[in-house]
PDB file of N, CA and C in Angstrom:
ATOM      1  N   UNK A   1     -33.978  12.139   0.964  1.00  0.00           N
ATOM      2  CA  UNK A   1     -32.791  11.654   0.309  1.00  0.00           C
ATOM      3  C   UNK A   1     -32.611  10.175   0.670  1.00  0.00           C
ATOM      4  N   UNK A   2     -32.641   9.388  -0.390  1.00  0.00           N
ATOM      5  CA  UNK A   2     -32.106   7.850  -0.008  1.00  0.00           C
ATOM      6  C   UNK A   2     -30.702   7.717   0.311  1.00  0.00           C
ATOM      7  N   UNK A   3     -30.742   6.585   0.821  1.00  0.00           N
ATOM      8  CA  UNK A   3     -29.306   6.083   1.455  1.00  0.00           C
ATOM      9  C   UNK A   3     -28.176   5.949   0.666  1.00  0.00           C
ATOM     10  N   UNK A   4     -28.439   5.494  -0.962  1.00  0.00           N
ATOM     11  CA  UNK A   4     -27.461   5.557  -1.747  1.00  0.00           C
ATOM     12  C   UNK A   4     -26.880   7.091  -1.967  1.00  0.00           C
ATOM     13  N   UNK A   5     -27.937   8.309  -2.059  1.00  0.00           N
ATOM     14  CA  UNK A   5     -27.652   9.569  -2.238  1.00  0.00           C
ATOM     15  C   UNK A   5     -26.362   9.809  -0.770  1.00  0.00           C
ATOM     16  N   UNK A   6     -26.973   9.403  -0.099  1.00  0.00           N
ATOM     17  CA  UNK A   6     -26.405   9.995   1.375  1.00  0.00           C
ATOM     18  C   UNK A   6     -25.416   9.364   1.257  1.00  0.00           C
ATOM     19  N   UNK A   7     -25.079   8.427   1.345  1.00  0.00           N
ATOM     20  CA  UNK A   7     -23.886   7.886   0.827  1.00  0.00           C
ATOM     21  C   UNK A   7     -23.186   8.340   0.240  1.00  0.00           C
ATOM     22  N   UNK A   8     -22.625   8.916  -1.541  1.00  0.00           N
ATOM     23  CA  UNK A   8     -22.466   9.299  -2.024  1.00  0.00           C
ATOM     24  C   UNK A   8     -21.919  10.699  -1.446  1.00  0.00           C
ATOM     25  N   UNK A   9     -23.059  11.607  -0.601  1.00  0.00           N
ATOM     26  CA  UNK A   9     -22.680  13.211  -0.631  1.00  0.00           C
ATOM     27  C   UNK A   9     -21.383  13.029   0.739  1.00  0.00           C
ATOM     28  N   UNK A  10     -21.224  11.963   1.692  1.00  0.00           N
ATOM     29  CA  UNK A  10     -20.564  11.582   2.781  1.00  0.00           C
ATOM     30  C   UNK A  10     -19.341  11.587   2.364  1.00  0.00           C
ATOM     31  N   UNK A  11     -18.716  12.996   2.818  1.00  0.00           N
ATOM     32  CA  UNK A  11     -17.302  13.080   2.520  1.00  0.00           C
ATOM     33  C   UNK A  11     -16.170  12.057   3.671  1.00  0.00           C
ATOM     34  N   UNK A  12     -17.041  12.171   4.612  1.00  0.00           N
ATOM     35  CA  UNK A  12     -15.849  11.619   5.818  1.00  0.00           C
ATOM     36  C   UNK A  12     -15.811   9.763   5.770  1.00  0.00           C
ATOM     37  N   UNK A  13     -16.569   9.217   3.999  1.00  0.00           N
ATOM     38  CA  UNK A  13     -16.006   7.546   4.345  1.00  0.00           C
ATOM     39  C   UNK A  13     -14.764   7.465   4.069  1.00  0.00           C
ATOM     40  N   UNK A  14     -14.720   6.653   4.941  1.00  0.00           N
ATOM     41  CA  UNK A  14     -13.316   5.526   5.311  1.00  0.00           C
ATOM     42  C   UNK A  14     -13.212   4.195   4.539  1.00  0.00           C
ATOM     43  N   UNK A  15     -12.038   3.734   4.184  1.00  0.00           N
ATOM     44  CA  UNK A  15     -12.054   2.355   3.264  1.00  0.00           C
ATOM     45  C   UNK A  15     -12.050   1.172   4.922  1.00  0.00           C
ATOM     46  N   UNK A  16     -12.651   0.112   4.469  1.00  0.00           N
ATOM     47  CA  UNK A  16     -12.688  -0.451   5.328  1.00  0.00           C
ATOM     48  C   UNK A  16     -11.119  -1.248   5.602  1.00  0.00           C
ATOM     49  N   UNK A  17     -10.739  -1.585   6.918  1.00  0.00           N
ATOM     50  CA  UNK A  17      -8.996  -2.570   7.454  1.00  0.00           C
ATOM     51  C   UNK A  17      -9.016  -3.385   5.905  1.00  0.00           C
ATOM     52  N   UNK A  18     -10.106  -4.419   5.796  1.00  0.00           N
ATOM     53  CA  UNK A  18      -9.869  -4.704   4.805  1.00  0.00           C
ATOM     54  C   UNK A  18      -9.425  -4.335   3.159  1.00  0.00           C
ATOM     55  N   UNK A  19     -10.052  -3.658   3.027  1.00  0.00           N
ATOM     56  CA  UNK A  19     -10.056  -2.875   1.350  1.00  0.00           C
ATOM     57  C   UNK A  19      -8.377  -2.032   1.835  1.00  0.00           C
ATOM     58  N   UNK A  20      -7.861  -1.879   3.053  1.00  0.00           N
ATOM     59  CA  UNK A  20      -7.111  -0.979   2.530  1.00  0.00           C
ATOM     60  C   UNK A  20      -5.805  -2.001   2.483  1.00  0.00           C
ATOM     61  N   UNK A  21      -5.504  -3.183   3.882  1.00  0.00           N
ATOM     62  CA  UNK A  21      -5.139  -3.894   3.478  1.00  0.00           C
ATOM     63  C   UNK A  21      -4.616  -4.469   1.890  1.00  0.00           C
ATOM     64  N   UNK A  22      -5.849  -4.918   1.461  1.00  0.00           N
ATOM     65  CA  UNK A  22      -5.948  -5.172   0.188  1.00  0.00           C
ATOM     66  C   UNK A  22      -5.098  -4.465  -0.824  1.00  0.00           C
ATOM     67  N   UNK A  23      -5.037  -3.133  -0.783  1.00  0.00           N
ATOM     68  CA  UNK A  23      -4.438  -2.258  -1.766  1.00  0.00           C
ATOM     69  C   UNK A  23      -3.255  -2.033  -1.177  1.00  0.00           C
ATOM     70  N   UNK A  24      -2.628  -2.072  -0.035  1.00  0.00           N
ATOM     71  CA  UNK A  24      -0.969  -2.181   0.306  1.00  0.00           C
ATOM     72  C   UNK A  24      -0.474  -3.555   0.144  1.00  0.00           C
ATOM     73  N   UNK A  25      -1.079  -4.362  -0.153  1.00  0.00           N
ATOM     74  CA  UNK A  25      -0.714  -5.785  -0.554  1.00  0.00           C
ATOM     75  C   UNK A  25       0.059  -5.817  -2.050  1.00  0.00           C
ATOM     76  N   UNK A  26      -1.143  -5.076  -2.584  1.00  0.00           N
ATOM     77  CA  UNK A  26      -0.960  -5.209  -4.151  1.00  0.00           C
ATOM     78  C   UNK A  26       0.461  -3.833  -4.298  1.00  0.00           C
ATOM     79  N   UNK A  27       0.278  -3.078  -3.465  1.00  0.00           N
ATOM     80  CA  UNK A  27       1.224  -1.682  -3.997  1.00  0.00           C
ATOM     81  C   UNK A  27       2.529  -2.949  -3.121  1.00  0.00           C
ATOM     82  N   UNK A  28       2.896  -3.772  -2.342  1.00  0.00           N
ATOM     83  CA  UNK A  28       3.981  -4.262  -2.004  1.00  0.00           C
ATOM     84  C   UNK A  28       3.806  -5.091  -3.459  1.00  0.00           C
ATOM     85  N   UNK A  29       3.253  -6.429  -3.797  1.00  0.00           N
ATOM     86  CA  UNK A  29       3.834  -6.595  -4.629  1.00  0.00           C
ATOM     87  C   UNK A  29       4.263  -5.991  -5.828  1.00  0.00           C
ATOM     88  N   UNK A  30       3.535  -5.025  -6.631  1.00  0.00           N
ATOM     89  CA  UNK A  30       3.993  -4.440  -7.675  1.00  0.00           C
ATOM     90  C   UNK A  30       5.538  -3.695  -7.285  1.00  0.00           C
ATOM     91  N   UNK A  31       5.561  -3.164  -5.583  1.00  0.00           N
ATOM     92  CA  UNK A  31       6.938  -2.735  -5.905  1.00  0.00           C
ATOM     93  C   UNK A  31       7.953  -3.976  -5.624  1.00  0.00           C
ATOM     94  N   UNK A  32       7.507  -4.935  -4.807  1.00  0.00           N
ATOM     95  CA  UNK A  32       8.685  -6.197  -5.365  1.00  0.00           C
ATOM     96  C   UNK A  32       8.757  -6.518  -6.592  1.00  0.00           C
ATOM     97  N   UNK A  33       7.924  -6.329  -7.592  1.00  0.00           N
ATOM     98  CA  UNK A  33       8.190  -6.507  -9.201  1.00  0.00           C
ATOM     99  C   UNK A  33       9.367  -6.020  -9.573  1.00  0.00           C
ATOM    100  N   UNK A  34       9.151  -4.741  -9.115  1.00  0.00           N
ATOM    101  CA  UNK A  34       9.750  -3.477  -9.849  1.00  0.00           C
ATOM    102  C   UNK A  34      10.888  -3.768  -9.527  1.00  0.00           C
ATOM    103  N   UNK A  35      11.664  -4.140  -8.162  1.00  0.00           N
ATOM    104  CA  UNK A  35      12.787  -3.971  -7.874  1.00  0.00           C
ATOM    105  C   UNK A  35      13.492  -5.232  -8.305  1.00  0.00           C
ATOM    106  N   UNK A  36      13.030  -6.598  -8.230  1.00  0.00           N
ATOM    107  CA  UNK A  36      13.794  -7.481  -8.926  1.00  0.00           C
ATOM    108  C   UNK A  36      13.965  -7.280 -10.296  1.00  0.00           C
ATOM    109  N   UNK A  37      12.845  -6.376 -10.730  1.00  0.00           N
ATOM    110  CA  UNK A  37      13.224  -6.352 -12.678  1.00  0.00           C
ATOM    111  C   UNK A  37      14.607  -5.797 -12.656  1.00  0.00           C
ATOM    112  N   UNK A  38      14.150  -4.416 -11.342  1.00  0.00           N
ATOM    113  CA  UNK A  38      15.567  -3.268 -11.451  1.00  0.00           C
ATOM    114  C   UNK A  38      16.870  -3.968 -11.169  1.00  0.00           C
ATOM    115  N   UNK A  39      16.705  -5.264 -10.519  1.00  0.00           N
ATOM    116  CA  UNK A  39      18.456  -5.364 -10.436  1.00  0.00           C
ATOM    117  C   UNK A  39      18.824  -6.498 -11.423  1.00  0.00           C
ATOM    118  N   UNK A  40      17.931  -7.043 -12.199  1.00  0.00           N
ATOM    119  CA  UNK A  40      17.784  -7.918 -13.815  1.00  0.00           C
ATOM    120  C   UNK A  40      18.238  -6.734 -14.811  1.00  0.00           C
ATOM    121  N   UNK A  41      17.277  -5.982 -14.928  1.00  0.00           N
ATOM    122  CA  UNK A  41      17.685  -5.025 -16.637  1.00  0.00           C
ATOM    123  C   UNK A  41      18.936  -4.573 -16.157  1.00  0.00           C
ATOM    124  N   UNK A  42      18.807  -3.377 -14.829  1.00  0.00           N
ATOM    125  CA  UNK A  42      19.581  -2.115 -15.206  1.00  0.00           C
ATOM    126  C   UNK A  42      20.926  -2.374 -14.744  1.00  0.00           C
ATOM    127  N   UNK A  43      22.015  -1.397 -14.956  1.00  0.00           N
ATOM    128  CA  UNK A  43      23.734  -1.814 -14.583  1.00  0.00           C
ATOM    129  C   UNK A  43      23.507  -2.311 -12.971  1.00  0.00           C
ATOM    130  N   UNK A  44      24.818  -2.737 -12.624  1.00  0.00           N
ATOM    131  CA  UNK A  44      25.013  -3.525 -11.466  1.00  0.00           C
ATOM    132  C   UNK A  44      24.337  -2.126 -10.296  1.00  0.00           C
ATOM    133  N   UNK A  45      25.020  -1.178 -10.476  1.00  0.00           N
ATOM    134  CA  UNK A  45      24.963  -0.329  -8.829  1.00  0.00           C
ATOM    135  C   UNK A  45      23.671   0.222  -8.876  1.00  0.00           C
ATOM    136  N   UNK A  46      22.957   0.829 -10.336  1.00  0.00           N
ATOM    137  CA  UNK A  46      21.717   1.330 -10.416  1.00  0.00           C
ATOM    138  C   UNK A  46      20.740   0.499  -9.710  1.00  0.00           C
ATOM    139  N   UNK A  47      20.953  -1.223 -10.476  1.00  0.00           N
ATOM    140  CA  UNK A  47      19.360  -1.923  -9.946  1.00  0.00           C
ATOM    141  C   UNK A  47      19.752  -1.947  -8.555  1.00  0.00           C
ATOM    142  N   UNK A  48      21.390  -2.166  -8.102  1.00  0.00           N
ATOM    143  CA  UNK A  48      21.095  -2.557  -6.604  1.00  0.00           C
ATOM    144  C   UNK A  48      20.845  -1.076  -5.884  1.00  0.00           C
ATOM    145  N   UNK A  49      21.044   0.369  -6.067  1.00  0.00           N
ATOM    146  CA  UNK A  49      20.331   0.870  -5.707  1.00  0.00           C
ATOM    147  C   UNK A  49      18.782   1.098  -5.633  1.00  0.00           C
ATOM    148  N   UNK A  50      18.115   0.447  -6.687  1.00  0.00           N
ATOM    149  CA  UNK A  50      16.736   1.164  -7.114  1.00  0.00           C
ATOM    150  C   UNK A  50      15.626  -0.275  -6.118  1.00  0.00           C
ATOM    151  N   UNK A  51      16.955  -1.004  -5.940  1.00  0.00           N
ATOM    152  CA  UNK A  51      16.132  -2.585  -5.538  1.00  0.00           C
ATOM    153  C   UNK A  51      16.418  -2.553  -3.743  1.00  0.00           C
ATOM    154  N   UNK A  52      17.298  -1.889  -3.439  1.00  0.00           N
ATOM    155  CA  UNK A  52      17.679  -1.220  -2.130  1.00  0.00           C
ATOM    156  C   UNK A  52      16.575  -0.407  -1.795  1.00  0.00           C
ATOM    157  N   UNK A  53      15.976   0.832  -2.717  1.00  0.00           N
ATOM    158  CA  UNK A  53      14.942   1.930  -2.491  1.00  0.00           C
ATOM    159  C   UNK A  53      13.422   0.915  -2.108  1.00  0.00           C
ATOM    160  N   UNK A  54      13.346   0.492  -3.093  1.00  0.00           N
ATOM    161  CA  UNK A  54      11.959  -1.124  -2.957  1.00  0.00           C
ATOM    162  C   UNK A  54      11.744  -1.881  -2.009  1.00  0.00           C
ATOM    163  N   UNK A  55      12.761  -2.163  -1.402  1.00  0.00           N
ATOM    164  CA  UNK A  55      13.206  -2.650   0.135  1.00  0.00           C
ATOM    165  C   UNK A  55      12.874  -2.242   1.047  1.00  0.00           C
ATOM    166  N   UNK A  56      13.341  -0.251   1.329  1.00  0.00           N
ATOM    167  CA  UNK A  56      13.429   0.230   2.221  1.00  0.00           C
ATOM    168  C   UNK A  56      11.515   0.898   2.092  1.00  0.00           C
ATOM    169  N   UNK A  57      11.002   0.997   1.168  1.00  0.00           N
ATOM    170  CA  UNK A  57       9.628   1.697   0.804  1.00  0.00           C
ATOM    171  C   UNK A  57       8.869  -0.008   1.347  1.00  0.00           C
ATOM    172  N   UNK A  58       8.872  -0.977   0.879  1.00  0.00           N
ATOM    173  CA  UNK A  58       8.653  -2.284   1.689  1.00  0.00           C
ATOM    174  C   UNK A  58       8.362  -2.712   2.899  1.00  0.00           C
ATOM    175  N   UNK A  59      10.033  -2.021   3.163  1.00  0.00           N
ATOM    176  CA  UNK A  59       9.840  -1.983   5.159  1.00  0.00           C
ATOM    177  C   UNK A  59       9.154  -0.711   5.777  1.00  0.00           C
ATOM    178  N   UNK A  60       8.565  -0.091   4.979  1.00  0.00           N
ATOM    179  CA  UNK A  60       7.919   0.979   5.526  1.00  0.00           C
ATOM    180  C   UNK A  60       6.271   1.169   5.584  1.00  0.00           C
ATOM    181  N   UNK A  61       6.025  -0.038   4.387  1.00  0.00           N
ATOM    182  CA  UNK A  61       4.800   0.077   4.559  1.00  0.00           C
ATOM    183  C   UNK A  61       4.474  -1.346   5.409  1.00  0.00           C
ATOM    184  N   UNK A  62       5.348  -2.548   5.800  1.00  0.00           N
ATOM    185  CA  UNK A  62       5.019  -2.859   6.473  1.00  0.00           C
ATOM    186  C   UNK A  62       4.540  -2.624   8.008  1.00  0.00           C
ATOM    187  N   UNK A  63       5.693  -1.994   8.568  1.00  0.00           N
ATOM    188  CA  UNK A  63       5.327  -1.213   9.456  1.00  0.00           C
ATOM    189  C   UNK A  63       4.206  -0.356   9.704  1.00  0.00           C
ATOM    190  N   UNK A  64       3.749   0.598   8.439  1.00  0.00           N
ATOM    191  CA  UNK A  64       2.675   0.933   8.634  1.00  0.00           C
ATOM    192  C   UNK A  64       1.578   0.166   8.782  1.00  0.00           C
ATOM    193  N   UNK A  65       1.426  -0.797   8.335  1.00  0.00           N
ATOM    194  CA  UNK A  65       0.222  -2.214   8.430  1.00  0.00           C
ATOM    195  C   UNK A  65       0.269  -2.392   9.739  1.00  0.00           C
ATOM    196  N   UNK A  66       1.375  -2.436  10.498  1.00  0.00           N
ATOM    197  CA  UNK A  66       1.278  -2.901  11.712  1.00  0.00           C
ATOM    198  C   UNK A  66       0.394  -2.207  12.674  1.00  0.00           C
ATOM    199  N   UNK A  67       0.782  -1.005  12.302  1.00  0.00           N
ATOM    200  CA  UNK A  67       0.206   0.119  13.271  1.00  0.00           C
ATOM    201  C   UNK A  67      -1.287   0.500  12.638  1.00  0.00           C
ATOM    202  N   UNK A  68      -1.650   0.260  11.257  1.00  0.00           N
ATOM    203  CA  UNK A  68      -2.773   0.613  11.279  1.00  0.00           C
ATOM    204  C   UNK A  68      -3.850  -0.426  11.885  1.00  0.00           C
ATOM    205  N   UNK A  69      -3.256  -1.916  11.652  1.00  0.00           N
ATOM    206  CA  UNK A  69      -3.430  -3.042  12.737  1.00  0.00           C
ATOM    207  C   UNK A  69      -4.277  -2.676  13.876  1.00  0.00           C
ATOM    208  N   UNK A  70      -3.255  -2.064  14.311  1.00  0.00           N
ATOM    209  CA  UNK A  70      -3.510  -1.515  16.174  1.00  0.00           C
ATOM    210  C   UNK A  70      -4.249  -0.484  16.100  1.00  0.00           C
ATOM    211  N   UNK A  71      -4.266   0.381  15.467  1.00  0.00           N
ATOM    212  CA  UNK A  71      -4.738   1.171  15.614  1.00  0.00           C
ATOM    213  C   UNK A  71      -6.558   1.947  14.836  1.00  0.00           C
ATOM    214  N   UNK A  72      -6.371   1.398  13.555  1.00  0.00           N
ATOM    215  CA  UNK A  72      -7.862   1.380  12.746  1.00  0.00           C
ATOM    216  C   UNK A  72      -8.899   1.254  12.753  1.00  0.00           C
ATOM    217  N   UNK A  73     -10.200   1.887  13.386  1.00  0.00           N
ATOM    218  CA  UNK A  73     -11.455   1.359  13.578  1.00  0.00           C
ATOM    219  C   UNK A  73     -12.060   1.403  12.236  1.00  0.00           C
ATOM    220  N   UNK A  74     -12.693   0.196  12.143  1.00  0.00           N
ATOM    221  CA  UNK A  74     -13.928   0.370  10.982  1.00  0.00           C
ATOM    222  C   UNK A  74     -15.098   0.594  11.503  1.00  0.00           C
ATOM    223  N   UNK A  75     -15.566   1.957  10.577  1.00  0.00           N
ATOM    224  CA  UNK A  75     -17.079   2.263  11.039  1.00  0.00           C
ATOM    225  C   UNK A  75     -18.190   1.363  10.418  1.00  0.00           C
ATOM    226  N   UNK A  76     -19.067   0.990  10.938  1.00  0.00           N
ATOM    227  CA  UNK A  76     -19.830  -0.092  10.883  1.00  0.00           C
ATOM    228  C   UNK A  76     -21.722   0.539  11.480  1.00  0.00           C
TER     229      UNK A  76
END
């Protein structure tokens, strides 16, 4: 079996700090999108709730960055 096969059948890969980085970057900004649109379109208490929720999902995945920071080995 070649390496690309083996690769492939390897259930236990991991995205590398980087790549995952990468994709909580983009999921923070799309939800800062979301929440400034939400307190632009929708009535006053809705967007500032829905832009409150964006915030608090925000501060949560920062935190998680932190710790995956500290904590994440990339296999190599």
């Amino acid at each position: 079996m070649d390496k690309k096969a083996s690769q492939l059948l390897n259930l236990s890969y991991m995205a590398t700090k980087k790549q995952l980085f990468t994709a909580l970057w983009i999921i923070i900004a799309i939800i800062a999108v979301a929440s400034i649109v939400s307190l632009v379109v929708l009535p006053k208490w809705k967007g500032i709730f829905l832009a409150s929720g964006g915030g608090f999902l925000i501060a949560n995945i920062f935190i998680s960055m932190f710790f995956i920071q500290n904590n994440y080995r990339d296999n190599k």
